[in-house]
Protein backbone atom coordinates (compact mmCIF):
# COMPACT_ATOMS: atom_id res chain seq x y z
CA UNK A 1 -39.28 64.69 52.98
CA UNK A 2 -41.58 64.81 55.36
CA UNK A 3 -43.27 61.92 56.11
CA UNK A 4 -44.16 62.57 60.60
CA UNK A 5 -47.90 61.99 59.82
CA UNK A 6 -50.71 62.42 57.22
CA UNK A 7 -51.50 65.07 59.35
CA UNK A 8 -49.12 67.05 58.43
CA UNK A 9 -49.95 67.32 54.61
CA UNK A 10 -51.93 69.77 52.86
CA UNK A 11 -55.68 69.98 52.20
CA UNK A 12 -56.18 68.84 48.81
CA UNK A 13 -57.06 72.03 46.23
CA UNK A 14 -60.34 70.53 45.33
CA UNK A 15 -61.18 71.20 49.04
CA UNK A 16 -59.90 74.55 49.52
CA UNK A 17 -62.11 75.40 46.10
CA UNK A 18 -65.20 74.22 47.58
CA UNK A 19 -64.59 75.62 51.10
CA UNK A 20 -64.55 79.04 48.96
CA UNK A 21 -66.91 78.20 47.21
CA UNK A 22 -69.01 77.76 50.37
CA UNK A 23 -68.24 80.72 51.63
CA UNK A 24 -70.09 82.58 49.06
CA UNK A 25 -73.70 84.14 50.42
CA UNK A 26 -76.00 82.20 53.49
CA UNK A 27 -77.40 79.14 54.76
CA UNK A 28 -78.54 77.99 57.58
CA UNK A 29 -76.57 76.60 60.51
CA UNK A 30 -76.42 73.78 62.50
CA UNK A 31 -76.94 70.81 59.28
CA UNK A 32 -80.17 72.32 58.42
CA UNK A 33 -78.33 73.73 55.21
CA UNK A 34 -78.50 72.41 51.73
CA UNK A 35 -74.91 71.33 51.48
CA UNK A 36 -75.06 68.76 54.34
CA UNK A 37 -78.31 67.19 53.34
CA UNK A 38 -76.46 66.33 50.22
CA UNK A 39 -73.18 65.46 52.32
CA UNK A 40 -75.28 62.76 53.77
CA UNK A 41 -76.71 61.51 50.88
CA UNK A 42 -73.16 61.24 49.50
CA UNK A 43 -72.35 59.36 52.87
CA UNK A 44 -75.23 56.49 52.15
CA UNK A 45 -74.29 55.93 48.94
CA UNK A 46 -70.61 55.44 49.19
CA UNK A 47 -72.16 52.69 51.66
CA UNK A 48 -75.13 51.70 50.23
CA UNK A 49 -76.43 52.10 53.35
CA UNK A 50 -79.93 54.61 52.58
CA UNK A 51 -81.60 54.80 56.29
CA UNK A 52 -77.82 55.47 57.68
CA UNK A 53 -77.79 57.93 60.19
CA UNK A 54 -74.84 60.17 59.12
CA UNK A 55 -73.66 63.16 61.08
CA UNK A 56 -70.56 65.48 60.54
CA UNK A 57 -67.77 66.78 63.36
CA UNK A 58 -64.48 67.47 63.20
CA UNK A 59 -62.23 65.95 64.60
CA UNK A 60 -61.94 61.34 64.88
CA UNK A 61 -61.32 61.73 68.63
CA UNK A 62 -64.80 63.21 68.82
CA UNK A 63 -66.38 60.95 66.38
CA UNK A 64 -64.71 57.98 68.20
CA UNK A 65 -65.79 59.39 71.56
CA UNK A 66 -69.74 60.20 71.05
CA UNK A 67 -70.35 57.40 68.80
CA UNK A 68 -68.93 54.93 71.95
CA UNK A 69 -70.89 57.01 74.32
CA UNK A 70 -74.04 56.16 72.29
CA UNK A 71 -73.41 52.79 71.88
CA UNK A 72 -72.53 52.12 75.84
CA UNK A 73 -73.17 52.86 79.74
CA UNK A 74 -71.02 54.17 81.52
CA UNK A 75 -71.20 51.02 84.16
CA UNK A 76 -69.26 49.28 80.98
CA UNK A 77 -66.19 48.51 79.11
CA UNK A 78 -65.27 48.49 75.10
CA UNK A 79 -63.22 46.26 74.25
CA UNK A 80 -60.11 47.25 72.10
CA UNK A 81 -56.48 45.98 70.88
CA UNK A 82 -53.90 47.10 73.40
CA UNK A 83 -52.47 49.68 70.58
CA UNK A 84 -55.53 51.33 69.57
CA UNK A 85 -55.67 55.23 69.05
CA UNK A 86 -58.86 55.39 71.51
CA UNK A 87 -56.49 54.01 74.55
CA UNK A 88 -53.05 55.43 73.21
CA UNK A 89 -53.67 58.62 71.87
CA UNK A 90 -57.34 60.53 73.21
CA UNK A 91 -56.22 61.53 76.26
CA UNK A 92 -59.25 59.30 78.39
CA UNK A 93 -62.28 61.24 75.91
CA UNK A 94 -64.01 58.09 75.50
CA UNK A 95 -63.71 57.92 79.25
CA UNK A 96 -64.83 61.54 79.46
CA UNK A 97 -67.49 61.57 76.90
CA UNK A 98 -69.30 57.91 77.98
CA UNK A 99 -69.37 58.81 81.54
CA UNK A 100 -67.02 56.55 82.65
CA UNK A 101 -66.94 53.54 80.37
CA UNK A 102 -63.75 51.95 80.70
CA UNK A 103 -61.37 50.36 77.99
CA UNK A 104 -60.80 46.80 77.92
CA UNK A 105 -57.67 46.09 76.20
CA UNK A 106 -57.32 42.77 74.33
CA UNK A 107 -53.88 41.78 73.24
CA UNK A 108 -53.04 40.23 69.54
CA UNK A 109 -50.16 40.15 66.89
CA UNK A 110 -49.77 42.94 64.31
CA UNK A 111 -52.04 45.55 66.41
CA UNK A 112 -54.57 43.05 65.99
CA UNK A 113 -57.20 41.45 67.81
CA UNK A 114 -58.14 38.03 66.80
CA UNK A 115 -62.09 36.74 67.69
CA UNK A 116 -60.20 34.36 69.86
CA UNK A 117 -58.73 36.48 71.98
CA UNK A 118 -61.87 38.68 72.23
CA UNK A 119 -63.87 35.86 72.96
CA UNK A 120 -61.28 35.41 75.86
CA UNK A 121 -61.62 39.09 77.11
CA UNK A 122 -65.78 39.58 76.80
CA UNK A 123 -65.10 36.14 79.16
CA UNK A 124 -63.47 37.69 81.50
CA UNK A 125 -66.08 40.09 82.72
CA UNK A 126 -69.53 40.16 83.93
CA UNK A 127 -67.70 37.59 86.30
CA UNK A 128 -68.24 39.82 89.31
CA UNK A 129 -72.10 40.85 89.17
CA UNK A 130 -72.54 44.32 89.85
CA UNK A 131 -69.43 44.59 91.81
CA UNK A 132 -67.22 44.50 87.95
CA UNK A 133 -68.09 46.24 84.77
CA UNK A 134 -70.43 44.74 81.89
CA UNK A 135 -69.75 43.82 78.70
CA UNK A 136 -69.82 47.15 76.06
CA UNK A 137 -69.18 47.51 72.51
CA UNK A 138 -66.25 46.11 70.43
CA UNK A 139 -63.90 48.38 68.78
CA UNK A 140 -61.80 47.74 65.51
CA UNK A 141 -59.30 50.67 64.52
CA UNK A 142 -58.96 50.00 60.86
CA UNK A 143 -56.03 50.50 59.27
CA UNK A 144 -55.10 49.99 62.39
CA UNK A 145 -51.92 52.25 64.91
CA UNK A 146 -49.68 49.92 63.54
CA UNK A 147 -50.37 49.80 59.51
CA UNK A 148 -51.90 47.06 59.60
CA UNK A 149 -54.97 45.97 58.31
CA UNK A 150 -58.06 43.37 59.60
CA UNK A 151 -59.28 41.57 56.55
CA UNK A 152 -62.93 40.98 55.48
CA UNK A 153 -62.74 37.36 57.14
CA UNK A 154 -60.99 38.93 60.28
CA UNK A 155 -63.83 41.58 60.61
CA UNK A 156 -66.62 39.01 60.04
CA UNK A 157 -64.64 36.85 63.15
CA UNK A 158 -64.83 39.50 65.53
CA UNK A 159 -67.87 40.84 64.32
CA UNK A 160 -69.92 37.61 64.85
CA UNK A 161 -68.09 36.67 68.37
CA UNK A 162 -69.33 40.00 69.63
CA UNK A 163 -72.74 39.50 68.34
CA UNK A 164 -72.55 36.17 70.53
CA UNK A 165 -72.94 38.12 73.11
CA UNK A 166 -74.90 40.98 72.02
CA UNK A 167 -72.50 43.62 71.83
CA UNK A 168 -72.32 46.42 68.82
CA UNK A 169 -69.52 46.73 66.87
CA UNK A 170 -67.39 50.16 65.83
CA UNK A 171 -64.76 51.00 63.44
CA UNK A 172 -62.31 53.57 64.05
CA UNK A 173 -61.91 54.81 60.40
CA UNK A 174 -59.66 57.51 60.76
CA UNK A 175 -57.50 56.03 57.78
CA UNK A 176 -60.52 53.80 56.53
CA UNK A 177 -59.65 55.18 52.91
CA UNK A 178 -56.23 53.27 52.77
CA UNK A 179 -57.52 50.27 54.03
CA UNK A 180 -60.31 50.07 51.36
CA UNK A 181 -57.74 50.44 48.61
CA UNK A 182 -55.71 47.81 50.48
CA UNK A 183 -59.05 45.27 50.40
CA UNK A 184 -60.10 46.35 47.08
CA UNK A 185 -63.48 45.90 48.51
CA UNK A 186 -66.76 48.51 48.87
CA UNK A 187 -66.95 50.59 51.76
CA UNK A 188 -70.51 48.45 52.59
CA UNK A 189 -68.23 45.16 52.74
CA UNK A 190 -65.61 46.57 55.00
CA UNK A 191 -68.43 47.82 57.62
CA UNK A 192 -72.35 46.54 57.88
CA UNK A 193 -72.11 43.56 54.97
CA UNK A 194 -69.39 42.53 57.84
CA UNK A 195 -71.21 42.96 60.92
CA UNK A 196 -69.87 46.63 62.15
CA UNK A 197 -72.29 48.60 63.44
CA UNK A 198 -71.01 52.28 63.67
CA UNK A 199 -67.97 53.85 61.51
CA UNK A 200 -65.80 56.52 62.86
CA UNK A 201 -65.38 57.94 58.39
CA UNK A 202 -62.26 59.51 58.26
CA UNK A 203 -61.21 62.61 56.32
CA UNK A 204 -58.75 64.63 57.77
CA UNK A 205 -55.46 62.45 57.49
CA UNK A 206 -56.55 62.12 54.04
CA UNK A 207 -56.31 65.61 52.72
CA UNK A 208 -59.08 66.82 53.95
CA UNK A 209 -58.99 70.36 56.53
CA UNK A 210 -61.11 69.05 59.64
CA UNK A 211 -63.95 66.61 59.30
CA UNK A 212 -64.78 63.66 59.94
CA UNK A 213 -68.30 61.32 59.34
CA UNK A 214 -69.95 59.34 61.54
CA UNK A 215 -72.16 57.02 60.82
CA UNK A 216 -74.80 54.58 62.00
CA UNK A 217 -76.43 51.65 60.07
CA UNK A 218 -79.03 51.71 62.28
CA UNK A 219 -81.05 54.85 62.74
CA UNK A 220 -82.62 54.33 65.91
CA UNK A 221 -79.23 55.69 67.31
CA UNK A 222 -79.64 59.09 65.57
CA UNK A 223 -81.94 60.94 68.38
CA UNK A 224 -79.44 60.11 71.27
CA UNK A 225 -76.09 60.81 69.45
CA UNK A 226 -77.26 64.64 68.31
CA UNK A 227 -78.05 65.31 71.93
CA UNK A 228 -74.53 63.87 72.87
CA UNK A 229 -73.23 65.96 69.73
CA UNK A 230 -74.75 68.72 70.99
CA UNK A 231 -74.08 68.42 74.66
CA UNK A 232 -70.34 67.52 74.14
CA UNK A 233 -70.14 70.91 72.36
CA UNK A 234 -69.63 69.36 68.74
CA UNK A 235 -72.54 70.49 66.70
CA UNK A 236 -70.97 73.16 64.21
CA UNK A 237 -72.84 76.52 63.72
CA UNK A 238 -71.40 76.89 60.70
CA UNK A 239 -71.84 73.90 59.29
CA UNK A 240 -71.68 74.26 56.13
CA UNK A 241 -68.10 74.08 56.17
CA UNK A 242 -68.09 70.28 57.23
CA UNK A 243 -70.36 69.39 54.67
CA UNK A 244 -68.57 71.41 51.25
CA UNK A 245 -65.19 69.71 52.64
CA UNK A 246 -67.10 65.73 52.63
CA UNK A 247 -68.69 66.93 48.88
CA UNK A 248 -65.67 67.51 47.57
CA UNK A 249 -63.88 64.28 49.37
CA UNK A 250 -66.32 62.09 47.83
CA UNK A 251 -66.75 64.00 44.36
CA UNK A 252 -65.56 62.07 41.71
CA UNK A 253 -63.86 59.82 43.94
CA UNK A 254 -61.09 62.05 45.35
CA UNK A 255 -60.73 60.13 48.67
CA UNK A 256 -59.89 57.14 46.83
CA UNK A 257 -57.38 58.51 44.29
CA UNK A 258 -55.58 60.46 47.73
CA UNK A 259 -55.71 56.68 49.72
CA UNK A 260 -53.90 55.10 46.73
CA UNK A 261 -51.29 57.89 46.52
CA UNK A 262 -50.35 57.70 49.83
CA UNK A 263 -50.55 54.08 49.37
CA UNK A 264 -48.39 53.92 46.95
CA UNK A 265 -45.64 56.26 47.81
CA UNK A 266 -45.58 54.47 51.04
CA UNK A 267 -45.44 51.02 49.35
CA UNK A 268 -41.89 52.25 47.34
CA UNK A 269 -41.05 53.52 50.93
CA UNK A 270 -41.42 49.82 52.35
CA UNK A 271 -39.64 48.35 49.53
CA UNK A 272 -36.57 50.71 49.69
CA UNK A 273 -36.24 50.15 53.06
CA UNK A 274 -36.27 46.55 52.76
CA UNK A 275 -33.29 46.99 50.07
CA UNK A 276 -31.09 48.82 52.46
CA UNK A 277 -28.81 46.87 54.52
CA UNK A 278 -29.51 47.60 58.49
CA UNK A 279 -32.97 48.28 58.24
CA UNK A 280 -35.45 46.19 59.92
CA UNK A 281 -39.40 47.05 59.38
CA UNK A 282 -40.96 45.91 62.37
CA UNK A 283 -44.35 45.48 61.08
CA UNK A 284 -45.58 44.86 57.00
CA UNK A 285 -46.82 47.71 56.13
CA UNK A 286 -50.28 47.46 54.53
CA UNK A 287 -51.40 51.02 54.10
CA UNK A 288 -49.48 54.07 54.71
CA UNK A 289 -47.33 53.56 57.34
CA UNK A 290 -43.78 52.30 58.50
CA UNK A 291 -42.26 51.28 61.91
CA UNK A 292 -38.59 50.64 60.97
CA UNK A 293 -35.13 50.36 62.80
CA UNK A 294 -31.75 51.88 61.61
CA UNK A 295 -29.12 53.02 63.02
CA UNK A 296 -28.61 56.44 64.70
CA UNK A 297 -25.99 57.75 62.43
CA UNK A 298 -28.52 57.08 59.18
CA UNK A 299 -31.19 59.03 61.91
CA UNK A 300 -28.57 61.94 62.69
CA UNK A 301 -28.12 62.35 58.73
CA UNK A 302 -31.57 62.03 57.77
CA UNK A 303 -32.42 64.56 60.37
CA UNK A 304 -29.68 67.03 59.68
CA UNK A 305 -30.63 67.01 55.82
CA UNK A 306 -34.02 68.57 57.06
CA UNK A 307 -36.47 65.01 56.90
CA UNK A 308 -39.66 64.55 59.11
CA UNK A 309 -40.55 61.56 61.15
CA UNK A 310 -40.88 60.45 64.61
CA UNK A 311 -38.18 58.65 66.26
CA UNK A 312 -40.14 56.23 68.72
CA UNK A 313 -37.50 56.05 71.14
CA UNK A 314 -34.40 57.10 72.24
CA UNK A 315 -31.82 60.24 71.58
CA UNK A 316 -30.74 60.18 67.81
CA UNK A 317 -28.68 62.70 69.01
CA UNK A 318 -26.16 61.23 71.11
CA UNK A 319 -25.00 57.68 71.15
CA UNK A 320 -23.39 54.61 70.20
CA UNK A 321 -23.62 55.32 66.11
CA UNK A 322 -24.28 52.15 65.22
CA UNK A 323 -27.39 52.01 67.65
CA UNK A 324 -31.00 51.05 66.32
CA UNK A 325 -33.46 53.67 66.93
CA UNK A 326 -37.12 52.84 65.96
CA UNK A 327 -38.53 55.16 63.58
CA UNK A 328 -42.13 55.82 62.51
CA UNK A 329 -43.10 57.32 58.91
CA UNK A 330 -46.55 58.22 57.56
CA UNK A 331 -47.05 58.86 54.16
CA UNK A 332 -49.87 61.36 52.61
CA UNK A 333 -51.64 61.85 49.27
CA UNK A 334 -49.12 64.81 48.29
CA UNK A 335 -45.83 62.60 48.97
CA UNK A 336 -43.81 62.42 46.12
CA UNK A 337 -41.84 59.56 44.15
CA UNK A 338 -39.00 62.19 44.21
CA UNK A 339 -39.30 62.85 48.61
CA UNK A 340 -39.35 58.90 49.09
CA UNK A 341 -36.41 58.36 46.68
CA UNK A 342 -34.24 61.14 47.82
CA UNK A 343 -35.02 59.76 51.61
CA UNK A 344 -33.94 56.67 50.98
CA UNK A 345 -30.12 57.82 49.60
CA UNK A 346 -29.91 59.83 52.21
CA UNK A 347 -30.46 56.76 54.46
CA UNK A 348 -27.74 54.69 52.80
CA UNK A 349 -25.52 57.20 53.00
């Protein structure tokens, strides 16, 4: 039963086979090896994207951070919804790795933004000539902190206000996978058919070890971000490794069929909670993860029967017992019908 975050699951055995796989005989380092060339290729065709400029690292606050870098100056500001993982949870490495680009942070139901309320933000500055900061990129987290999820019409909204004013679009992808089984739509639809100009393609909270894609639909941004890569110490020797973990991803459609799973077992999550007197879900969740309220004697026997999650606030552990405690759960491609079920009786008591 543990359901604290995706990152906590396993690396899928199709991955660990080709990481051994891998691991048999040479190559060369740094990309220049057979197995990325071919991770890249794999990469443009999932988005039907064939002059993409694809690169591998491994970890999303690094592929958020140098892609932003690339995309701004440091005398600017990205705009981004008030919950998003690059202002909540990366520690100020956009800051750090664009030089001093600062976050704008543009409010909006469900953790997300609306094109009106961008509009209202990318307004709001170049206001003070060279005394304020310019306008930067936009950035979309998608599925988003929350479990929530911009739709194609949503993305087009924002997409085209921000191309009002000339300003490039990212997508923090870290759980792109579950959103795309969410849409039902191609990865192409989700990102450049709707107006986003660099992805942040997430692996690793979908059973993958450590790596994640980036990629650009325009190439002219390849030259700068491998000197940034390189520079901000995130150009793999061994690189190999990145690229046999994205092969296998992709292979046969893997990351799909792991996105659905976790979909899934977080959908009879939802609906379980929603049959259980006392509970109140705070947000609908539209991917694979839950923000929910119960009380703190459900959280006390939940916890002492040995289940994982975060309580967002408060001591579960002392208290009134009747208390609501807000409670976050993440589900991942190797959570079973049997964890979610026995969770939920548990909960009821």
């Amino acid at each position: 039963m543990n359901f604290a975050s995706d990152n906590t699951g396993p690396v899928h055995p199709n991955v660990m086979a080709a990481l051994n796989a891998a691991n048999m005989g040479y190559a060369l380092p740094y990309g220049a090896d057979d197995a990325t060339a071919q991770a890249v290729q794999d990469i443009r065709d999932v988005f039907e994207a064939p002059e993409a400029a694809v690169y591998l690292v491994s970890l999303g606050t690094a592929a958020n951070s140098l892609i932003l870098a690339t995309l701004s100056q440091p005398w600017e500001t990205v705009f981004c919804h008030t919950v998003a993982h690059i202002h909540e949870d990366e520690c100020n490495a956009p800051e750090f790795y664009t030089g001093g680009t600062k976050l704008t942070l543009v409010p909006g139901d469900d953790a997300k933004m609306t094109a009106q309320s961008l509009r209202k933000s990318i307004l709001a500055e170049e206001t003070r000539g060279v005394h304020g900061p310019q306008r930067g990129p936009v950035s979309l987290t998608q599925a988003t902190e929350r479990g929530t999820i911009y739709s194609l019409a949503e993305i087009q909204e924002i997409s085209a206000t921000a191309k009002d004013f000339g300003l490039p679009v990212h997508m923090d992808g870290a759980r792109f996978a579950n959103a795309l089984q969410t849409l039902g739509c191609s990865a192409a639809q989700m990102t450049w058919k709707s107006g986003v100009d660099a992805v942040t393609f997430g692996g690793t909270k979908n059973g993958l070890m450590a790596v994640e894609a980036v990629v650009f639909f325009d190439p002219k941004h390849a030259w700068e971000f491998e000197l940034r890569r390189k520079r901000g110490a995130h150009l793999f020797s061994k690189h190999r490794f990145l690229a046999a973990q994205m092969q296998a991803y992709l292979a046969g459609d893997l990351w799909l069929d792991m996105a659905e799973k976790s979909n899934t077992a977080c959908a009879r999550l939802a609906q379980g909670l929603k049959q259980t007197p006392g509970v109140v879900l705070d947000f609908e969740p539209q991917a694979n993860i839950i923000f929910a309220q119960w009380s703190r004697a459900a959280h006390q026997r939940l916890h002492a029967a040995g289940a994982k999650y975060y309580v967002m606030a408060g001591d579960h552990t002392t208290g009134p017992a009747d208390e609501l405690l807000p409670a976050r759960l993440v589900t991942d491609w190797s959570a079973s019908p049997e964890d979610v079920d026995r969770f939920l009786e548990i909960l009821r008591g």
